[in-house]
PDB file of N, CA and C in Angstrom:
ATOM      1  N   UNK A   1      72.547  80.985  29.682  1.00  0.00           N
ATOM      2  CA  UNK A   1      71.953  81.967  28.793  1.00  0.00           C
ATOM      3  C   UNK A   1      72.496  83.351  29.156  1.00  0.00           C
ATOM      4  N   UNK A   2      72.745  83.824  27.834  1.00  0.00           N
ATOM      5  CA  UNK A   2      72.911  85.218  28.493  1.00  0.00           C
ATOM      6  C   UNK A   2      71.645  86.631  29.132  1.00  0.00           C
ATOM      7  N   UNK A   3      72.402  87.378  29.578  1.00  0.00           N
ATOM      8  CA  UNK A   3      71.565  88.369  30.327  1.00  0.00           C
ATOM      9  C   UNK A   3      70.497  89.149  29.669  1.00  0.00           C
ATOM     10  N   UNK A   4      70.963  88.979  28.742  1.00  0.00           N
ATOM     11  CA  UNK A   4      69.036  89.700  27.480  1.00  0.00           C
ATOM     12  C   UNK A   4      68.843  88.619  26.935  1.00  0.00           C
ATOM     13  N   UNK A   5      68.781  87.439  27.225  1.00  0.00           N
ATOM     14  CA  UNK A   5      67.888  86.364  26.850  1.00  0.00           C
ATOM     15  C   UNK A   5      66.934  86.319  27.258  1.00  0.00           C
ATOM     16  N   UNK A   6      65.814  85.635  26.144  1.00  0.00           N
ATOM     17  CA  UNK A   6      63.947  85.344  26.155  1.00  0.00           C
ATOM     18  C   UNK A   6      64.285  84.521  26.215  1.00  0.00           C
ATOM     19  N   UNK A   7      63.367  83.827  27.164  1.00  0.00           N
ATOM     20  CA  UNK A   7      62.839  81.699  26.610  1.00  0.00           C
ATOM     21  C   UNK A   7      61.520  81.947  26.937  1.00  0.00           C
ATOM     22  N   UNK A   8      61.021  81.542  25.391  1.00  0.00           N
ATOM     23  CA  UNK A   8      60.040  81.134  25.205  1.00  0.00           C
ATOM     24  C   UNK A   8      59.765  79.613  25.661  1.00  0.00           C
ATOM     25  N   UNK A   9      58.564  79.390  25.874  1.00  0.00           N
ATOM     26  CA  UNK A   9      58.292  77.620  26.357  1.00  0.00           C
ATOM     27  C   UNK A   9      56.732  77.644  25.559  1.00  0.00           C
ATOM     28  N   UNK A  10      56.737  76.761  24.577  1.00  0.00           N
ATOM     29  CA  UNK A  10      55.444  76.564  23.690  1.00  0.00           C
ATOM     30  C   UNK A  10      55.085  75.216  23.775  1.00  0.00           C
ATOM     31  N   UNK A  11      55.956  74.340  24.408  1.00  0.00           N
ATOM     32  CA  UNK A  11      56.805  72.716  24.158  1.00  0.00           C
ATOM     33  C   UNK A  11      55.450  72.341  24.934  1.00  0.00           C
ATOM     34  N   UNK A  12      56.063  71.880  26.153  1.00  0.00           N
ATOM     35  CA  UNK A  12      55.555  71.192  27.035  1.00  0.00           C
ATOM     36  C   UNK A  12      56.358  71.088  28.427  1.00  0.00           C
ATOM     37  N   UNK A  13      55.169  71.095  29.456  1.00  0.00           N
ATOM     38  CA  UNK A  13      55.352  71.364  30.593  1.00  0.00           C
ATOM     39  C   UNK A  13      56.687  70.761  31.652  1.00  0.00           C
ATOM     40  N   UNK A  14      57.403  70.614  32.203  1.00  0.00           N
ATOM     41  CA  UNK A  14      58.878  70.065  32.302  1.00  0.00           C
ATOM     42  C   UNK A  14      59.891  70.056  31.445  1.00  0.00           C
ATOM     43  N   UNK A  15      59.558  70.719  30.498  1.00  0.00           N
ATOM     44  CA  UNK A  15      60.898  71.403  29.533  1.00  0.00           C
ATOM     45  C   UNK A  15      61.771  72.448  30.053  1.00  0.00           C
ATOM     46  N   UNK A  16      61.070  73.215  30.990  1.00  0.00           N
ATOM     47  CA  UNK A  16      61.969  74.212  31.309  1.00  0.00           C
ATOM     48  C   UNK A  16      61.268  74.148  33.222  1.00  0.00           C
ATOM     49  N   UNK A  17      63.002  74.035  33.775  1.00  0.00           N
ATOM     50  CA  UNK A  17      62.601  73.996  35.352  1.00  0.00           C
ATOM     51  C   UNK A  17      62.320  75.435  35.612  1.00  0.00           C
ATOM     52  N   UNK A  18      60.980  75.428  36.237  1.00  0.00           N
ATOM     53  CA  UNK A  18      60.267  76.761  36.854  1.00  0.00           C
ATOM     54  C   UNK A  18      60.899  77.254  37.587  1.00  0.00           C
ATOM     55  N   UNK A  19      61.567  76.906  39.029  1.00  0.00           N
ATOM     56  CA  UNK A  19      62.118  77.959  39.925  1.00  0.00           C
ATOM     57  C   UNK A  19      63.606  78.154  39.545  1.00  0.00           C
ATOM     58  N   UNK A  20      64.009  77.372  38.525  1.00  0.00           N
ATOM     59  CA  UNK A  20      65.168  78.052  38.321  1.00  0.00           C
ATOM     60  C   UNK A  20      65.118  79.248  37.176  1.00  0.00           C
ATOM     61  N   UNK A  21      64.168  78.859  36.570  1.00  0.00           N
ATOM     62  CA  UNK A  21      63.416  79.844  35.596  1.00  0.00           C
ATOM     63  C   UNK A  21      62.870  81.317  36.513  1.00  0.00           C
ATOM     64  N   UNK A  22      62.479  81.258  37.556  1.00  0.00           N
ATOM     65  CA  UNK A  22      62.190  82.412  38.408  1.00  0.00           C
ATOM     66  C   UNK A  22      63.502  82.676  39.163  1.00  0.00           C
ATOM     67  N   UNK A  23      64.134  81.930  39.427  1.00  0.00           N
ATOM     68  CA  UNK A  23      65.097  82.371  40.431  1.00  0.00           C
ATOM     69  C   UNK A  23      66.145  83.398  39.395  1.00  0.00           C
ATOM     70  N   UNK A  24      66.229  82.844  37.965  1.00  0.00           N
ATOM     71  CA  UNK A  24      66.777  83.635  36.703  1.00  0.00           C
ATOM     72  C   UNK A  24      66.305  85.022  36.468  1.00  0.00           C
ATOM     73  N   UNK A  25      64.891  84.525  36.402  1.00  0.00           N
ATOM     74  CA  UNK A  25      64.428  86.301  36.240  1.00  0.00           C
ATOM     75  C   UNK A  25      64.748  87.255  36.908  1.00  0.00           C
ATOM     76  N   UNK A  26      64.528  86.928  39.025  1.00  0.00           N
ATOM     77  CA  UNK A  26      64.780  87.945  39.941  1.00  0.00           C
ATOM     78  C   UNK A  26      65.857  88.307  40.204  1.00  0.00           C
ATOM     79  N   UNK A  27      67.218  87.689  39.475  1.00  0.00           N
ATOM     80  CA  UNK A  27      68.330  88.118  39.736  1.00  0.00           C
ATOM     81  C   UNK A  27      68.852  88.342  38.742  1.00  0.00           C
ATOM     82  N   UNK A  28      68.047  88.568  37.610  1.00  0.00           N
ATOM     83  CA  UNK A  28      68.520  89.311  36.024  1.00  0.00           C
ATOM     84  C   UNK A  28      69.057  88.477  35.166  1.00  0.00           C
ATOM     85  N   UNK A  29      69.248  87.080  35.414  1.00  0.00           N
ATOM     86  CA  UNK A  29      70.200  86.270  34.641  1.00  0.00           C
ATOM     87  C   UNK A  29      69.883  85.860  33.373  1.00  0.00           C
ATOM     88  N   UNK A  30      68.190  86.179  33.667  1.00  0.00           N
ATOM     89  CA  UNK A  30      67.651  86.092  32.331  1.00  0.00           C
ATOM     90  C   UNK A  30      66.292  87.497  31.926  1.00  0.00           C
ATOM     91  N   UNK A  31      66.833  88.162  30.933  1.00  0.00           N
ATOM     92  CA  UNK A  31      65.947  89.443  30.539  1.00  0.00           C
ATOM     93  C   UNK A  31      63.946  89.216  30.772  1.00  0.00           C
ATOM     94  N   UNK A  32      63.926  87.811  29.658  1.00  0.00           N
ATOM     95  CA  UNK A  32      62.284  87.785  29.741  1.00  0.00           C
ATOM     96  C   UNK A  32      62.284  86.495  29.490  1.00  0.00           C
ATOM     97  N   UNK A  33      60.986  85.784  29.691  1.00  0.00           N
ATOM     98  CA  UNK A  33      60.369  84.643  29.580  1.00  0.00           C
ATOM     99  C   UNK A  33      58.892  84.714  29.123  1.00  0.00           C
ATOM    100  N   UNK A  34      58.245  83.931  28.389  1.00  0.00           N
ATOM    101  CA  UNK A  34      57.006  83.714  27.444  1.00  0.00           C
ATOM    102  C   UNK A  34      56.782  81.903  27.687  1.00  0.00           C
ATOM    103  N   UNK A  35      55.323  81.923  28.319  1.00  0.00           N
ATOM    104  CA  UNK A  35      55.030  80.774  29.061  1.00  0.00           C
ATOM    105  C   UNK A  35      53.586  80.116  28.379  1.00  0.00           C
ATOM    106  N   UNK A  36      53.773  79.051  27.553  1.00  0.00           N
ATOM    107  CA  UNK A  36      52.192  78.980  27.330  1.00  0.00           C
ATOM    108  C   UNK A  36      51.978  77.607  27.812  1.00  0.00           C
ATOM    109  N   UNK A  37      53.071  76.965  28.735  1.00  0.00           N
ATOM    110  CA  UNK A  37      52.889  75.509  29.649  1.00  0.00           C
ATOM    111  C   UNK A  37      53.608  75.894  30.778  1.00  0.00           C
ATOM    112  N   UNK A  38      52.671  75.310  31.667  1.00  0.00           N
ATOM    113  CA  UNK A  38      53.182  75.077  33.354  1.00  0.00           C
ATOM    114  C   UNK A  38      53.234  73.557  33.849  1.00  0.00           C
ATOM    115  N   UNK A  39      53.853  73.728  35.030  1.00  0.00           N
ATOM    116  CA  UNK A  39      54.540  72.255  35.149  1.00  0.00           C
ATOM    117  C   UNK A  39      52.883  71.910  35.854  1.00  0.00           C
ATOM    118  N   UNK A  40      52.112  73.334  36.390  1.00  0.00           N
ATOM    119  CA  UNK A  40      50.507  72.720  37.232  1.00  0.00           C
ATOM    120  C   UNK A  40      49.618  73.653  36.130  1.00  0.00           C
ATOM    121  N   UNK A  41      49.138  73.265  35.358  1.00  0.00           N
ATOM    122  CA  UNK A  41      48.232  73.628  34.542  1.00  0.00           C
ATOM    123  C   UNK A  41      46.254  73.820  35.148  1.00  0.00           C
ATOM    124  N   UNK A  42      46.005  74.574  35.477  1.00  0.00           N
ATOM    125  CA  UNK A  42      46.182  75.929  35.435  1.00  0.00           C
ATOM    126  C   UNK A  42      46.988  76.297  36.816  1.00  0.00           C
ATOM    127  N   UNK A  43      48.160  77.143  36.506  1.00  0.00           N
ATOM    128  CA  UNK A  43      48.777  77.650  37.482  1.00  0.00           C
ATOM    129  C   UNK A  43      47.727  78.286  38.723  1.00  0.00           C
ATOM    130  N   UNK A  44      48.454  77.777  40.039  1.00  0.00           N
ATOM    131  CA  UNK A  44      47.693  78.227  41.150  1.00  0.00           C
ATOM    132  C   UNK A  44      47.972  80.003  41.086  1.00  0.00           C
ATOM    133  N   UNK A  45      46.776  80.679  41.301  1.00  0.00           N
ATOM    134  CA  UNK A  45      46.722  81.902  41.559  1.00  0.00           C
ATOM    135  C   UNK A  45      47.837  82.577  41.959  1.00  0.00           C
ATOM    136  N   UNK A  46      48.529  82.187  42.836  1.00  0.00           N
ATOM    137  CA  UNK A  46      49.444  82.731  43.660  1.00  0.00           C
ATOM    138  C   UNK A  46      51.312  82.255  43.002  1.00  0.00           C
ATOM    139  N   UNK A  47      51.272  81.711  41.954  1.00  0.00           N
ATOM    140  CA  UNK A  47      52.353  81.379  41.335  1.00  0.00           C
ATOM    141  C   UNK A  47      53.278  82.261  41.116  1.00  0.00           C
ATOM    142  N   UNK A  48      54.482  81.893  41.463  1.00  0.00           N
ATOM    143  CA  UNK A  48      55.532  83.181  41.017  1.00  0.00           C
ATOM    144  C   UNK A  48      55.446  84.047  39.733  1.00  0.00           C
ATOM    145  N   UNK A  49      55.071  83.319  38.498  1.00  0.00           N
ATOM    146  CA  UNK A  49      55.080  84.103  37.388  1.00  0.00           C
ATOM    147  C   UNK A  49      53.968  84.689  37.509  1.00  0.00           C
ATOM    148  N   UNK A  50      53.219  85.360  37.758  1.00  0.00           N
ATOM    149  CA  UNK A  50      52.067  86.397  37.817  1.00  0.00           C
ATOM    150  C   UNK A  50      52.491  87.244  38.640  1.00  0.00           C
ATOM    151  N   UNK A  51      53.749  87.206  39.475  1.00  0.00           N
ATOM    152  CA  UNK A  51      54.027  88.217  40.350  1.00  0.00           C
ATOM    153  C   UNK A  51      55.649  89.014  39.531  1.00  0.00           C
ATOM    154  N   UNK A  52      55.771  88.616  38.252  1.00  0.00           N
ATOM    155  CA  UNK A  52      56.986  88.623  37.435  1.00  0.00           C
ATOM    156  C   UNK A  52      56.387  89.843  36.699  1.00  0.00           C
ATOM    157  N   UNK A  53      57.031  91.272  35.718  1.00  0.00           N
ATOM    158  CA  UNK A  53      56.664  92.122  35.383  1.00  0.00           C
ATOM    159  C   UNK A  53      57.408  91.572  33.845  1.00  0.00           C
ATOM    160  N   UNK A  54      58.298  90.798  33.592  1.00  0.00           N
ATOM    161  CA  UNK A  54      59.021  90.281  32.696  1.00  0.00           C
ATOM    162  C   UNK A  54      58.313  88.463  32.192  1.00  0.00           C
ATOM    163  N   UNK A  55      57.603  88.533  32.615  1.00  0.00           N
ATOM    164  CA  UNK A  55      57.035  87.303  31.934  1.00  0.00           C
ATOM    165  C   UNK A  55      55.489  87.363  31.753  1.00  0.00           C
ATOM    166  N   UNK A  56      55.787  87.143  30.260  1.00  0.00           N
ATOM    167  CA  UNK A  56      54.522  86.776  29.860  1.00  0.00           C
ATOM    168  C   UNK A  56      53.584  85.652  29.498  1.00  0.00           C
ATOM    169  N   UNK A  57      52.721  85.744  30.043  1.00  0.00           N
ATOM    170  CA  UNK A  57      52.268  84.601  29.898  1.00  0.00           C
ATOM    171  C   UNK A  57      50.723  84.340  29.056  1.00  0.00           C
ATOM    172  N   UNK A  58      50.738  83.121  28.267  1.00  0.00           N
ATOM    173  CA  UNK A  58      49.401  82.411  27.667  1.00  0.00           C
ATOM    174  C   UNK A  58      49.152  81.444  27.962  1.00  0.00           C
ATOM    175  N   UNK A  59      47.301  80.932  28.035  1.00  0.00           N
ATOM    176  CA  UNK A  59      46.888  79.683  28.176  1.00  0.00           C
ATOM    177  C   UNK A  59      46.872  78.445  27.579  1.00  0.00           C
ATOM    178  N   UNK A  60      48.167  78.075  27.419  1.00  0.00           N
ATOM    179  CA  UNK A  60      48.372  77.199  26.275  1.00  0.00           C
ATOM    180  C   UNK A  60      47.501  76.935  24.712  1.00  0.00           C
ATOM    181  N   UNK A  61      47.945  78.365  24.530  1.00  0.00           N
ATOM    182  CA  UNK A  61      47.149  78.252  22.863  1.00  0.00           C
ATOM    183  C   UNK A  61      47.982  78.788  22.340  1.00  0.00           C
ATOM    184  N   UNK A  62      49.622  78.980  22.422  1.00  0.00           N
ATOM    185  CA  UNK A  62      50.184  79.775  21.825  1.00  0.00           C
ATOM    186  C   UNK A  62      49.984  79.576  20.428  1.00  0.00           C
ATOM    187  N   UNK A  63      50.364  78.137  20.164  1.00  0.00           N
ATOM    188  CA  UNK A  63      50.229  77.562  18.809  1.00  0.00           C
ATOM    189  C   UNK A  63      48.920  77.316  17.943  1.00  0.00           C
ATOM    190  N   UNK A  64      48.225  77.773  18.520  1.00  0.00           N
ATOM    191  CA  UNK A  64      46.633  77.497  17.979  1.00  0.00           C
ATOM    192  C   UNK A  64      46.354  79.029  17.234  1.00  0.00           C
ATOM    193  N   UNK A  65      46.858  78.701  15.965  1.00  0.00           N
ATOM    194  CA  UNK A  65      46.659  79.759  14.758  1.00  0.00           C
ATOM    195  C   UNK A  65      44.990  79.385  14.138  1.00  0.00           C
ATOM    196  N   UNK A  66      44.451  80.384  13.544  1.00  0.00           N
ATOM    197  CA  UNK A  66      43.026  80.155  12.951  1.00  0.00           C
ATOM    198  C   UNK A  66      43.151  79.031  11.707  1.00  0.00           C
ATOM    199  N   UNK A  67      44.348  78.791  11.056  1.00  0.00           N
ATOM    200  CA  UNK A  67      44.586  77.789  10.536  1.00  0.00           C
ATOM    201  C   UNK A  67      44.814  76.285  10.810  1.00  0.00           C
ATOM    202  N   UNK A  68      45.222  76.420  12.159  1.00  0.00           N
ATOM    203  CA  UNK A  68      45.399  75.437  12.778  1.00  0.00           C
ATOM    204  C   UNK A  68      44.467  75.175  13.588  1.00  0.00           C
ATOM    205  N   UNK A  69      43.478  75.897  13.897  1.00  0.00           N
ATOM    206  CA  UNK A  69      42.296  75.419  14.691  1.00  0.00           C
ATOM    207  C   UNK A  69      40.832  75.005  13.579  1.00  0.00           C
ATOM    208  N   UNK A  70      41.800  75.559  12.377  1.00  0.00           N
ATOM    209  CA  UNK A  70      40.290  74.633  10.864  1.00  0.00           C
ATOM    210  C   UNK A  70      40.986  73.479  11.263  1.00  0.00           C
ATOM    211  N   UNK A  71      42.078  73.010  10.807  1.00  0.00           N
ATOM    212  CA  UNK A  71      42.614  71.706  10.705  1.00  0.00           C
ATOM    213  C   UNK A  71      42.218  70.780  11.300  1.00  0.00           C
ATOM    214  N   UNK A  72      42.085  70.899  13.047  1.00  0.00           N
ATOM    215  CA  UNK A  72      41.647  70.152  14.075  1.00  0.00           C
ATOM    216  C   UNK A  72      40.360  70.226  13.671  1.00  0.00           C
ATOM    217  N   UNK A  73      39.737  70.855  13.547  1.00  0.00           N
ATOM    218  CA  UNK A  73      38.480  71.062  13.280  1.00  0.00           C
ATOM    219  C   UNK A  73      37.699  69.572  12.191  1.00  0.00           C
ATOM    220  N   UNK A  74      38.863  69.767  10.828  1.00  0.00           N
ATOM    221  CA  UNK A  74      38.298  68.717   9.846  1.00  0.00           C
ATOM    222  C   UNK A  74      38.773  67.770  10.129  1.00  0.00           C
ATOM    223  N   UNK A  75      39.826  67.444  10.884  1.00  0.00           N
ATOM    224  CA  UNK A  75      40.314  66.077  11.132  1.00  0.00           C
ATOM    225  C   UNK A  75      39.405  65.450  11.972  1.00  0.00           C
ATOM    226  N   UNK A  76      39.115  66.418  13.465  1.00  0.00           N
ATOM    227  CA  UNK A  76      37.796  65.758  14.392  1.00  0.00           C
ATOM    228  C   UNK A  76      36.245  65.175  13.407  1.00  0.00           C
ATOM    229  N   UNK A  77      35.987  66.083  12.548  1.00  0.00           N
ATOM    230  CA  UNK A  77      34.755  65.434  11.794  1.00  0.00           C
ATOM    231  C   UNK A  77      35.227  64.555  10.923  1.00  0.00           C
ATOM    232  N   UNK A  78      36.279  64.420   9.861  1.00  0.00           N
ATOM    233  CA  UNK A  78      36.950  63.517   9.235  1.00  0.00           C
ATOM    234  C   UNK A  78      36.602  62.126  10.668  1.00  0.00           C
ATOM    235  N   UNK A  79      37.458  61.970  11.587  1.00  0.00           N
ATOM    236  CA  UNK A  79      37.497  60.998  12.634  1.00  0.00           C
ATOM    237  C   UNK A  79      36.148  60.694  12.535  1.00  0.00           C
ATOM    238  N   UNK A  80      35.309  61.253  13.461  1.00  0.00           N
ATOM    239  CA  UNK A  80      33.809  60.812  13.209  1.00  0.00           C
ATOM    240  C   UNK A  80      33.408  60.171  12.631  1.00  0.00           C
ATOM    241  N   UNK A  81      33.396  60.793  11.124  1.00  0.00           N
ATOM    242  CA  UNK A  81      32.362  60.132  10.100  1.00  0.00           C
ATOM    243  C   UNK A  81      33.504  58.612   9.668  1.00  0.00           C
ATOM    244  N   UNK A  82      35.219  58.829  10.105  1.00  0.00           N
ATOM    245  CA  UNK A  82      35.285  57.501   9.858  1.00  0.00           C
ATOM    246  C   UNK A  82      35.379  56.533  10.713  1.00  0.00           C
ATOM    247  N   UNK A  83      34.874  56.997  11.692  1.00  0.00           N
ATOM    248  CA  UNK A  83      34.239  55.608  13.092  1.00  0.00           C
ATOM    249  C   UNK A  83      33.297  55.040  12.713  1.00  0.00           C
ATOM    250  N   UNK A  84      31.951  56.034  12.157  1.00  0.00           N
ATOM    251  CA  UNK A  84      30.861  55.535  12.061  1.00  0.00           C
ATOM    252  C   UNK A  84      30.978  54.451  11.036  1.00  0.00           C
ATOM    253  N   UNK A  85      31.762  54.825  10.296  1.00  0.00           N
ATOM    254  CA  UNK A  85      31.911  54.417   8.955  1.00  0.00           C
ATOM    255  C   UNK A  85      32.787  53.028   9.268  1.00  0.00           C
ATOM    256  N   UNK A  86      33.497  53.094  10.255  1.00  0.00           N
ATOM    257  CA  UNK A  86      33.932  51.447  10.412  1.00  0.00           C
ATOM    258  C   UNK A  86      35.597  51.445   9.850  1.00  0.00           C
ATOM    259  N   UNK A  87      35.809  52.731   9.984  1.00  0.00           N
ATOM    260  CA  UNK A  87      37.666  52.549   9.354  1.00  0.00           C
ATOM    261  C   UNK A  87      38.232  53.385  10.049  1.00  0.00           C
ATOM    262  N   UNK A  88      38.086  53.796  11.509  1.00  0.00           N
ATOM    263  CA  UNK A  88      38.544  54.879  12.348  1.00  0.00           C
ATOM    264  C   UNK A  88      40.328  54.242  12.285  1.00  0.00           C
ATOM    265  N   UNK A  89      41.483  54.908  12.631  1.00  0.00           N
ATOM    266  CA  UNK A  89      42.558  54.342  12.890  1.00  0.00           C
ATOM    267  C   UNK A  89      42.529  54.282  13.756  1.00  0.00           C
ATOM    268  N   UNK A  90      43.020  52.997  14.818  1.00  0.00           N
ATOM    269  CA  UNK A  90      43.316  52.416  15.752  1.00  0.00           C
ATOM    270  C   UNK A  90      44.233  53.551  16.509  1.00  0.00           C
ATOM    271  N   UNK A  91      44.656  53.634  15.918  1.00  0.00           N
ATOM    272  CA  UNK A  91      45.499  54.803  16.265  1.00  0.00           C
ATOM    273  C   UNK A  91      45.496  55.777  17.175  1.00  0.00           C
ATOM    274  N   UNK A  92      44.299  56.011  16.571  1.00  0.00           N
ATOM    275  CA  UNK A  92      43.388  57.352  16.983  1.00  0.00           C
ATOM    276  C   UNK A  92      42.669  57.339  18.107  1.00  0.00           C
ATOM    277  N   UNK A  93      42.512  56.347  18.765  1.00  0.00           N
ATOM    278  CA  UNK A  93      41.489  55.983  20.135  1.00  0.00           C
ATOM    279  C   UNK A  93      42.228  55.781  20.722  1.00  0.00           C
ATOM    280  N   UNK A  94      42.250  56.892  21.720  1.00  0.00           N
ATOM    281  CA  UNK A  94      42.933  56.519  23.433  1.00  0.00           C
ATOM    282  C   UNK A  94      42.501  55.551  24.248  1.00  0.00           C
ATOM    283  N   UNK A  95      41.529  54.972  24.288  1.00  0.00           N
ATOM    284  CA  UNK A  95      41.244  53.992  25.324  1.00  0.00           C
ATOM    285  C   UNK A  95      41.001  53.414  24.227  1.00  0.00           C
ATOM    286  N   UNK A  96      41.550  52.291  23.164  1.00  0.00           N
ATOM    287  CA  UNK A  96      41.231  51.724  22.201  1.00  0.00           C
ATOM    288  C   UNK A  96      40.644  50.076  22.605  1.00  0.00           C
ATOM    289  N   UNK A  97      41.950  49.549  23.629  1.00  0.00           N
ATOM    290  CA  UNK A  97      41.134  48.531  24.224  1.00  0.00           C
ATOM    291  C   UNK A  97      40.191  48.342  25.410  1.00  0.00           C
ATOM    292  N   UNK A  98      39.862  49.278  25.598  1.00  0.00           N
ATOM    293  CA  UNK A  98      38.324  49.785  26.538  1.00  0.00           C
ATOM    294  C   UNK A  98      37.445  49.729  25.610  1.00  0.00           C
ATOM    295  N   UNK A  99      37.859  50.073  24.387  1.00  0.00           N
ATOM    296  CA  UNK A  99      36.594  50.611  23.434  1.00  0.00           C
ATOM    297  C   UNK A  99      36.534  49.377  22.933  1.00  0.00           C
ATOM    298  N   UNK A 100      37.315  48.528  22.701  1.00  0.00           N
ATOM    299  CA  UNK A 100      36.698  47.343  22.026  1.00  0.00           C
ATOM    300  C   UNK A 100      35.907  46.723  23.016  1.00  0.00           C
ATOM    301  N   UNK A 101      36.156  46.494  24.024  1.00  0.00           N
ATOM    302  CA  UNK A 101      36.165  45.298  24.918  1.00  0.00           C
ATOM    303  C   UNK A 101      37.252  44.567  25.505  1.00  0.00           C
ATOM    304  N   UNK A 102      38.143  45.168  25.000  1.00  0.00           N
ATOM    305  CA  UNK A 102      39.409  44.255  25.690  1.00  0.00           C
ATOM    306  C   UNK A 102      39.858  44.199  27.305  1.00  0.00           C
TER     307      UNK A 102
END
């Protein structure tokens, strides 16, 4: 990357290696960085990027627009009422064969 390059990271956590990502910043190789995943979620207190004047950082909500937090919103009650209702997608349940009985 060049030397006034941003990386943003919105992805997910091991997308972008951290200390080479810091070792970039303190020696200019990279201008700024914008962080809304860490490889230790919630970053320990004492983490290099809080001691960075060039990186900014969010609690992984970058992507959580007021539009996008209705959405989740009707899909979670949508889900609900169609569990109760007996047509949830399989899909949709993380522990699906816990939840049956399997």
């Amino acid at each position: 990357m060049k030397p006034m390059a941003i990386l943003v990271n919105t992805a997910r956590d091991g997308v972008v290696d951290e200390a080479a990502l810091i070792a970039a910043l303190k020696d200019g190789r990279i201008a700024v960085a914008g962080m809304d995943v860490f490889d230790d979620e919630p970053p320990a207190p004492d983490h290099p990027f809080f001691h960075l004047d060039q990186v900014i950082l969010t609690p992984h909500i970058a992507g959580l627009t007021a539009k996008c937090g209705e959405r989740m919103a009707l899909s979670s009650v949508h889900n609900v009422l169609d569990f109760f209702a007996g047509r949830i997608d399989p899909a949709l349940v993380v522990n699906g064969a816990q939840f049956n009985g399997e």
